[in-house]
PDB file of N, CA and C in Angstrom:
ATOM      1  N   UNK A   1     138.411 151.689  43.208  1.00  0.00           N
ATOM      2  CA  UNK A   1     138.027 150.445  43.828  1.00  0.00           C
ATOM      3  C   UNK A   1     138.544 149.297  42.978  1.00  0.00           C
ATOM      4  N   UNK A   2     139.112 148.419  43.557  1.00  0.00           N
ATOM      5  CA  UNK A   2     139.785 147.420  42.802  1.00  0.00           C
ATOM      6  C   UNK A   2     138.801 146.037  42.858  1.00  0.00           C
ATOM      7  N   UNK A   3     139.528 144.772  42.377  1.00  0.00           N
ATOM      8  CA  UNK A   3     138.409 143.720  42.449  1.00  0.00           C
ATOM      9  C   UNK A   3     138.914 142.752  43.826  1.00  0.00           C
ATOM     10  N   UNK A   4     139.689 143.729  44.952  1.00  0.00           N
ATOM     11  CA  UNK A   4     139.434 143.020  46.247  1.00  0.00           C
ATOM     12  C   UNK A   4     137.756 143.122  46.834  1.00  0.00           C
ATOM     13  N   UNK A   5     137.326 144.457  46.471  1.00  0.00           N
ATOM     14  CA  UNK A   5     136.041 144.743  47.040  1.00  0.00           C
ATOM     15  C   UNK A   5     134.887 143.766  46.714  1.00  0.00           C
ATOM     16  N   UNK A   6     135.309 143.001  45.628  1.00  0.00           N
ATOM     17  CA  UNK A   6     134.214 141.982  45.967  1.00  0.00           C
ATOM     18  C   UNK A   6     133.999 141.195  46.729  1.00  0.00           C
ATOM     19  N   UNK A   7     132.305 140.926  47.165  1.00  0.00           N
ATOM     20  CA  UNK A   7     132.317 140.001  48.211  1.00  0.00           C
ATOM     21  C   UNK A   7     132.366 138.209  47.922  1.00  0.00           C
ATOM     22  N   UNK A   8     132.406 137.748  46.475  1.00  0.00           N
ATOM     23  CA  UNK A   8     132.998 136.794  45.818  1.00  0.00           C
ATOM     24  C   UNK A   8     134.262 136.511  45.976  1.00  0.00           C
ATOM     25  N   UNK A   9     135.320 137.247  46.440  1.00  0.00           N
ATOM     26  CA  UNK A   9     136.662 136.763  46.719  1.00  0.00           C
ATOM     27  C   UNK A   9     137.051 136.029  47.445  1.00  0.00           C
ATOM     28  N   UNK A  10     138.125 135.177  46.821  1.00  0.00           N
ATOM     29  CA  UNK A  10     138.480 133.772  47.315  1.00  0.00           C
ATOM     30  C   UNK A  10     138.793 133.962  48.955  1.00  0.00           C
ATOM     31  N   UNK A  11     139.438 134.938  49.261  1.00  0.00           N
ATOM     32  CA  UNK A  11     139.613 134.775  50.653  1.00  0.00           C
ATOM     33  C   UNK A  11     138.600 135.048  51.477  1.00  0.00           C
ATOM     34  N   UNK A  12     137.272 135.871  51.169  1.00  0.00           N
ATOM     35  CA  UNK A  12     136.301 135.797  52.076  1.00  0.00           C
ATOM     36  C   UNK A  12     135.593 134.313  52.191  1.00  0.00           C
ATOM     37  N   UNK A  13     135.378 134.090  50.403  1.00  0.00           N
ATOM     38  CA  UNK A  13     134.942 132.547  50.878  1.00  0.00           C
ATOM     39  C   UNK A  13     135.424 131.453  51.944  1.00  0.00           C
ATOM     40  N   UNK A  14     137.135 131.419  51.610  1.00  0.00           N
ATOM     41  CA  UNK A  14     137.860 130.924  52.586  1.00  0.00           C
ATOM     42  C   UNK A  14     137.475 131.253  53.973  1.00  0.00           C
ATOM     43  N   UNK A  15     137.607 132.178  54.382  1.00  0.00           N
ATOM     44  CA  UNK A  15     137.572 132.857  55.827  1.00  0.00           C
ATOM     45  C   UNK A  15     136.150 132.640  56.349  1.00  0.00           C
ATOM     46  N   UNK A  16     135.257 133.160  55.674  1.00  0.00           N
ATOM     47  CA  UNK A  16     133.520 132.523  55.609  1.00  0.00           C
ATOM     48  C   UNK A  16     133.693 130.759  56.120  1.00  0.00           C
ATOM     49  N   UNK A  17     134.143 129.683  54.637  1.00  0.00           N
ATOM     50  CA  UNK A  17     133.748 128.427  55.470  1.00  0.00           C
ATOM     51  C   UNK A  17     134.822 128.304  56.711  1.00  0.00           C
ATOM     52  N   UNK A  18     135.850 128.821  56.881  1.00  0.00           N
ATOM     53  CA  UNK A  18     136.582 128.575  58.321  1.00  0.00           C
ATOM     54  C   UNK A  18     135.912 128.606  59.304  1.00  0.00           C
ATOM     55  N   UNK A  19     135.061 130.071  59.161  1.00  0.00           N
ATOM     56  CA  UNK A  19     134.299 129.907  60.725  1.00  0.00           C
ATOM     57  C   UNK A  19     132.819 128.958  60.427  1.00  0.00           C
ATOM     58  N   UNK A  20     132.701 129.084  59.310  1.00  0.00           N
ATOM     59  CA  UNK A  20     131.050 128.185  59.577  1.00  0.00           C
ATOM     60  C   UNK A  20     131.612 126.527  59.942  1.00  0.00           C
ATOM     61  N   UNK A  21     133.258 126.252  59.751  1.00  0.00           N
ATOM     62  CA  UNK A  21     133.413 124.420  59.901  1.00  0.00           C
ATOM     63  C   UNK A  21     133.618 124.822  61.656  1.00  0.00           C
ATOM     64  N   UNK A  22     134.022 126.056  62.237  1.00  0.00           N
ATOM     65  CA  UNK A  22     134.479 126.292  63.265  1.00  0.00           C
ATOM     66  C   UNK A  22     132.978 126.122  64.408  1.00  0.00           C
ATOM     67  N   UNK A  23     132.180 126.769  63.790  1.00  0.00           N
ATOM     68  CA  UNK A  23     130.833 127.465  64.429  1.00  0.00           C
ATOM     69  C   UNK A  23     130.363 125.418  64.299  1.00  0.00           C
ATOM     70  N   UNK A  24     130.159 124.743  63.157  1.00  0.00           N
ATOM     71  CA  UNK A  24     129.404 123.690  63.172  1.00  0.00           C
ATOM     72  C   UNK A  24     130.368 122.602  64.529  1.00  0.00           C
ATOM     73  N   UNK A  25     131.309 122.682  64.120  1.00  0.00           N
ATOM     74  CA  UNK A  25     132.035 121.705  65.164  1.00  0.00           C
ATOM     75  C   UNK A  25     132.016 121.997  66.572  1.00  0.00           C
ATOM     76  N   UNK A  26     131.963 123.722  67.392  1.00  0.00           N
ATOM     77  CA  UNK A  26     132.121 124.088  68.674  1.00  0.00           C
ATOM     78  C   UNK A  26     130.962 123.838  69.080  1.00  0.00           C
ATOM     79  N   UNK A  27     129.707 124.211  68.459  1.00  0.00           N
ATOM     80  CA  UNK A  27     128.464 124.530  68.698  1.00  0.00           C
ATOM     81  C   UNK A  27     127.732 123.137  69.681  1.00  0.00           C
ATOM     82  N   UNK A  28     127.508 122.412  68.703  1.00  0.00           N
ATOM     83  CA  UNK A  28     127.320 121.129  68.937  1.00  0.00           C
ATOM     84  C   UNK A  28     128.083 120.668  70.249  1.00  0.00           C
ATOM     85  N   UNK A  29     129.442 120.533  70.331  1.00  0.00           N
ATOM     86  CA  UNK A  29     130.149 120.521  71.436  1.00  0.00           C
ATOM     87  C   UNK A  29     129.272 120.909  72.659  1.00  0.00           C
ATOM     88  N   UNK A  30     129.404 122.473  72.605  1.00  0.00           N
ATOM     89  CA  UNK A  30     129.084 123.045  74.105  1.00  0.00           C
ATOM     90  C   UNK A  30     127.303 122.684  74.179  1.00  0.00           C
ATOM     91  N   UNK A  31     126.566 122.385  72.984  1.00  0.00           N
ATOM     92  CA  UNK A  31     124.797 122.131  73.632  1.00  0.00           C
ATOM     93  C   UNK A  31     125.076 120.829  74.191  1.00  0.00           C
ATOM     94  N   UNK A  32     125.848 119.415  73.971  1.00  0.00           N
ATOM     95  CA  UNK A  32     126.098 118.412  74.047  1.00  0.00           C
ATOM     96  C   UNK A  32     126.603 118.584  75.880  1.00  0.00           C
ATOM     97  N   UNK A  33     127.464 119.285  75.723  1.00  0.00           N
ATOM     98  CA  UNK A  33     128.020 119.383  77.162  1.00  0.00           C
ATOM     99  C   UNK A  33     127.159 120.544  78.242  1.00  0.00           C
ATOM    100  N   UNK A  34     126.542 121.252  77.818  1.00  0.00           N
ATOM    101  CA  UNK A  34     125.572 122.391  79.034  1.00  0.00           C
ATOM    102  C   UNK A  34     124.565 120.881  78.977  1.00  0.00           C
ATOM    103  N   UNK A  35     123.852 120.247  78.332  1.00  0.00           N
ATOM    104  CA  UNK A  35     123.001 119.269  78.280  1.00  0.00           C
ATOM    105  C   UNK A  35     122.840 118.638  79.462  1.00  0.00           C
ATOM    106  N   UNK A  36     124.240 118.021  79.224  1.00  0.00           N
ATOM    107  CA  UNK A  36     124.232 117.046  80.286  1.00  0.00           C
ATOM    108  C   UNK A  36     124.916 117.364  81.930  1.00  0.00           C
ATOM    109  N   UNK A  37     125.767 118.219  81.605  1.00  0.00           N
ATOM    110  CA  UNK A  37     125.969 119.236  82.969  1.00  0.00           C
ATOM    111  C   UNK A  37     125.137 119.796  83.435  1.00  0.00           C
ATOM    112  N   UNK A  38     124.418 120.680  82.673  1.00  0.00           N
ATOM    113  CA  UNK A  38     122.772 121.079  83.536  1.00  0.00           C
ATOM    114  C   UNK A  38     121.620 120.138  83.903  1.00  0.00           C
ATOM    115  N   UNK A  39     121.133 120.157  82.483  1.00  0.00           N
ATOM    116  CA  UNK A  39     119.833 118.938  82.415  1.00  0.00           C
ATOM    117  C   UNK A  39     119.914 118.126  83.558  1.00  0.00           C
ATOM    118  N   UNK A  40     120.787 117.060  83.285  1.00  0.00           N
ATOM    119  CA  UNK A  40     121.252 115.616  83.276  1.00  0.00           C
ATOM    120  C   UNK A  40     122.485 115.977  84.971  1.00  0.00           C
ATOM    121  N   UNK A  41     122.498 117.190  85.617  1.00  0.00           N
ATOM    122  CA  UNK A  41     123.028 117.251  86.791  1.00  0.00           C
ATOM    123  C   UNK A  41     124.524 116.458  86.926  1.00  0.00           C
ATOM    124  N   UNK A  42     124.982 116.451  85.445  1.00  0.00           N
ATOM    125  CA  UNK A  42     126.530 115.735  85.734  1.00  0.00           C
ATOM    126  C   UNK A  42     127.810 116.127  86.270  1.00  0.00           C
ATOM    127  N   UNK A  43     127.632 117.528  86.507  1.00  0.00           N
ATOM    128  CA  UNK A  43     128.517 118.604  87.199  1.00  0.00           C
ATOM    129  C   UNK A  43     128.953 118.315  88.643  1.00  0.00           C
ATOM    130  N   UNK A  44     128.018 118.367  89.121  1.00  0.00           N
ATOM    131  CA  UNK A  44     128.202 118.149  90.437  1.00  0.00           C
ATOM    132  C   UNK A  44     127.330 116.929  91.383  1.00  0.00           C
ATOM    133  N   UNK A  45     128.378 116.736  92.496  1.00  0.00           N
ATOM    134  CA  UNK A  45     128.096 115.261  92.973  1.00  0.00           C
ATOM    135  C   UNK A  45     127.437 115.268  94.012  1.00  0.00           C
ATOM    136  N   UNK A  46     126.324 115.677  94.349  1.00  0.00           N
ATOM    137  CA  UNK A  46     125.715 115.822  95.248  1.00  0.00           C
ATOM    138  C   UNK A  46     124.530 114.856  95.388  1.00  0.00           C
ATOM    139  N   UNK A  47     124.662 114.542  94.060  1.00  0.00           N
ATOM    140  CA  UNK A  47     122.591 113.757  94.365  1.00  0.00           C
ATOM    141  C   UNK A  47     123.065 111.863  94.060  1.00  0.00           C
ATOM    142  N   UNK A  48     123.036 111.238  94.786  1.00  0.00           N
ATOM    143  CA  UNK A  48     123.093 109.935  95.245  1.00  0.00           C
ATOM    144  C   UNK A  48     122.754 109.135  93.815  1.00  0.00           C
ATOM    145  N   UNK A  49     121.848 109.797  93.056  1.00  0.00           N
ATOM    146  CA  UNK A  49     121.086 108.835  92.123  1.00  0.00           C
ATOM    147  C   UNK A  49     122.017 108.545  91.374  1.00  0.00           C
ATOM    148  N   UNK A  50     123.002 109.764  90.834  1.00  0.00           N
ATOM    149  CA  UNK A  50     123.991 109.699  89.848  1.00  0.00           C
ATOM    150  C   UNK A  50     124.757 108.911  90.197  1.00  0.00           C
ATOM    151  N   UNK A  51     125.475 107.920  89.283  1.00  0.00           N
ATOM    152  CA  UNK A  51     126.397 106.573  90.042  1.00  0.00           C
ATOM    153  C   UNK A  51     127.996 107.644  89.445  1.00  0.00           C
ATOM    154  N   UNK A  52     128.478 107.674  90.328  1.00  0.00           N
ATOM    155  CA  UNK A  52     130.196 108.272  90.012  1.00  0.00           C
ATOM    156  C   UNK A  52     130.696 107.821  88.827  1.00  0.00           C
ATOM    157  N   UNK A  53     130.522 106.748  88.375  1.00  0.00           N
ATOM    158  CA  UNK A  53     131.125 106.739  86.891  1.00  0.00           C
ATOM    159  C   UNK A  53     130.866 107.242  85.867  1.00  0.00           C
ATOM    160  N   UNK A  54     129.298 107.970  86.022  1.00  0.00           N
ATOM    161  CA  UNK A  54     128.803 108.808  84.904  1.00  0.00           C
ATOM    162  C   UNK A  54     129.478 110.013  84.825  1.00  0.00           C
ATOM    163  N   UNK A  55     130.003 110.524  86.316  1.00  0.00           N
ATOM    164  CA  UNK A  55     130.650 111.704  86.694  1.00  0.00           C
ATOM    165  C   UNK A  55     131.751 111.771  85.815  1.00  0.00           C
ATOM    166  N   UNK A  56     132.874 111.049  86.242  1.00  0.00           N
ATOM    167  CA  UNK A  56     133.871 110.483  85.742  1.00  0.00           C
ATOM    168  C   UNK A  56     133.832 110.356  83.994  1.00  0.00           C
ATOM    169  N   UNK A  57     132.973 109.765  83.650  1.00  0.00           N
ATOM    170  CA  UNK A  57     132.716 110.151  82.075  1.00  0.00           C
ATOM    171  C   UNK A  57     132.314 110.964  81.730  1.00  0.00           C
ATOM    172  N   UNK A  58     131.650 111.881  82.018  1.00  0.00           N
ATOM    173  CA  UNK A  58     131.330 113.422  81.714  1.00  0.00           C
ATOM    174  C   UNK A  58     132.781 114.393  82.196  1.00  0.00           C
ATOM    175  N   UNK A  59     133.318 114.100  82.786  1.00  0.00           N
ATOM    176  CA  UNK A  59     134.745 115.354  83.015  1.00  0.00           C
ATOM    177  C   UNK A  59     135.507 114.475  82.042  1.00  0.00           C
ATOM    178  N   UNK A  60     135.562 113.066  81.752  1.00  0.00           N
ATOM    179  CA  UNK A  60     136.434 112.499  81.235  1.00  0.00           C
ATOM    180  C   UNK A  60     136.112 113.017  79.109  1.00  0.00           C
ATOM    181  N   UNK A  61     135.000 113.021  78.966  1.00  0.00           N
ATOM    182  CA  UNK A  61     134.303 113.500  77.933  1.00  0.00           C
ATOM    183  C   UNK A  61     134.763 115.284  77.636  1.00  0.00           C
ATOM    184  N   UNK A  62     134.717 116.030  78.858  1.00  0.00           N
ATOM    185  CA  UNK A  62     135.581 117.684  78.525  1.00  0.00           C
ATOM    186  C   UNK A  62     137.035 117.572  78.680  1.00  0.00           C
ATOM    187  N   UNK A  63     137.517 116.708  79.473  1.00  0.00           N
ATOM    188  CA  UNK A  63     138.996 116.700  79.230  1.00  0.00           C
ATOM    189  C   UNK A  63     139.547 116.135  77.967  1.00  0.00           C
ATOM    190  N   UNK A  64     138.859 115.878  77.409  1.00  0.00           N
ATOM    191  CA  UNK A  64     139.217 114.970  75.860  1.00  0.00           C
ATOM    192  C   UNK A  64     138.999 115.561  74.764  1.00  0.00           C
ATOM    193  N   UNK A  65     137.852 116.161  74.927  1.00  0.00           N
ATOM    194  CA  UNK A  65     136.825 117.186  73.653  1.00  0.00           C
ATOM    195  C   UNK A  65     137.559 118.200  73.795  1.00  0.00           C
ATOM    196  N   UNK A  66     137.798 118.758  74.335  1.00  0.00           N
ATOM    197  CA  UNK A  66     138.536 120.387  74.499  1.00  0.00           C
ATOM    198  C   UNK A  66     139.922 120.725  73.954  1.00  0.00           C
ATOM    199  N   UNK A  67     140.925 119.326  73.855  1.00  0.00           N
ATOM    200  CA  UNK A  67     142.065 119.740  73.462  1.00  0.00           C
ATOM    201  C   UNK A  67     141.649 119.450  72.258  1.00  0.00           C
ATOM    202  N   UNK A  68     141.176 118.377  72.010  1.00  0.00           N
ATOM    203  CA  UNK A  68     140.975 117.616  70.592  1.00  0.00           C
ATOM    204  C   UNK A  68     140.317 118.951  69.516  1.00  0.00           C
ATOM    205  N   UNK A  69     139.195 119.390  69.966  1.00  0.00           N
ATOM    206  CA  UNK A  69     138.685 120.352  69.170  1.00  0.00           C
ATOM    207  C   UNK A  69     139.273 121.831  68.655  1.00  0.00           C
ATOM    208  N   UNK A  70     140.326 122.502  70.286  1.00  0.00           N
ATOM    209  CA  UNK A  70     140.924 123.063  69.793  1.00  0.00           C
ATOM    210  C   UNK A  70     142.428 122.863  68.748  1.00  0.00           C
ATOM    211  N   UNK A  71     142.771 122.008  69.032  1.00  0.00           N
ATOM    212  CA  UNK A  71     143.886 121.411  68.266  1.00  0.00           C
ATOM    213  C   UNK A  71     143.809 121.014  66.549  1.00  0.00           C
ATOM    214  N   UNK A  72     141.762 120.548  66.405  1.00  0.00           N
ATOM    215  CA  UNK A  72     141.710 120.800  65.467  1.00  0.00           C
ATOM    216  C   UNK A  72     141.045 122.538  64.602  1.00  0.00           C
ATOM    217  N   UNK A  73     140.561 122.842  65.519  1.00  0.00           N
ATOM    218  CA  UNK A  73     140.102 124.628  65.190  1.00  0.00           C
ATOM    219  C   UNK A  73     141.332 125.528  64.970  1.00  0.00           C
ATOM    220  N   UNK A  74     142.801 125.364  65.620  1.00  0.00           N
ATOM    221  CA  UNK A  74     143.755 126.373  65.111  1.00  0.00           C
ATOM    222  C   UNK A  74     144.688 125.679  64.149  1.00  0.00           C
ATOM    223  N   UNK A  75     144.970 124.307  64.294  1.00  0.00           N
ATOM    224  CA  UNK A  75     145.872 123.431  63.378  1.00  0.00           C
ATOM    225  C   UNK A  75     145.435 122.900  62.372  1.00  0.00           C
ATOM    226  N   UNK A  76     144.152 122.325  61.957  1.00  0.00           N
ATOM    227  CA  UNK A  76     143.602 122.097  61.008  1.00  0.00           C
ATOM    228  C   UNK A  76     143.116 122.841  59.907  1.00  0.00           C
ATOM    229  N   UNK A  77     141.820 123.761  60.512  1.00  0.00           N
ATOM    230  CA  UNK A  77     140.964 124.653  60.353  1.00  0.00           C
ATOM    231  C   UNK A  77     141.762 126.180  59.773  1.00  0.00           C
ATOM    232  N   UNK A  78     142.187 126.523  60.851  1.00  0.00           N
ATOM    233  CA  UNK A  78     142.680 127.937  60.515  1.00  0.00           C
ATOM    234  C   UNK A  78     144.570 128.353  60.356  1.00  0.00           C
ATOM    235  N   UNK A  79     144.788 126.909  60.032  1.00  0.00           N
ATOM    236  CA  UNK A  79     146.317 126.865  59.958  1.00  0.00           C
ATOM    237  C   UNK A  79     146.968 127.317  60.733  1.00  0.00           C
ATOM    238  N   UNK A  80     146.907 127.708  62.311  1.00  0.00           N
ATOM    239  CA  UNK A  80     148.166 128.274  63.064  1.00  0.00           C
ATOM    240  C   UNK A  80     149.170 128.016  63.449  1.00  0.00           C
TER     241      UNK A  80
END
């Protein structure tokens, strides 16, 4: 057994905070967005109360978050 087997090695640490900056940044994301898509009925346009521009900022809010986050999760984060 050599001294890769430790669980102190630099690359687990590495690989460890990758996914915990990965896990803190997605996480948040998707409760932020089921929130207000479920809860908050921003999904779909059916109920009068909701004024269309909230609509519009909630798809406008996943079309923005989604590249941005992955762009930073494989290019930043995990160097791909």
């Amino acid at each position: 057994m050599g001294k890769s087997d430790n669980w102190t090695d630099k690359e687990v640490v590495i690989a460890f905070t990758r996914m915990l900056r990965t896990v803190v940044m997605w996480v948040p994301f998707l409760m932020i967005t089921l929130y207000f898509a479920v809860v908050k009925d921003l999904v779909f346009f059916d109920d009068p109360d909701i004024p269309t521009w909230m609509h519009i900022l909630f798809f406008a809010w996943i079309i923005i978050m989604l590249p941005l986050l992955a762009w930073i999760t494989f290019k930043k984060i995990w160097k791909m």
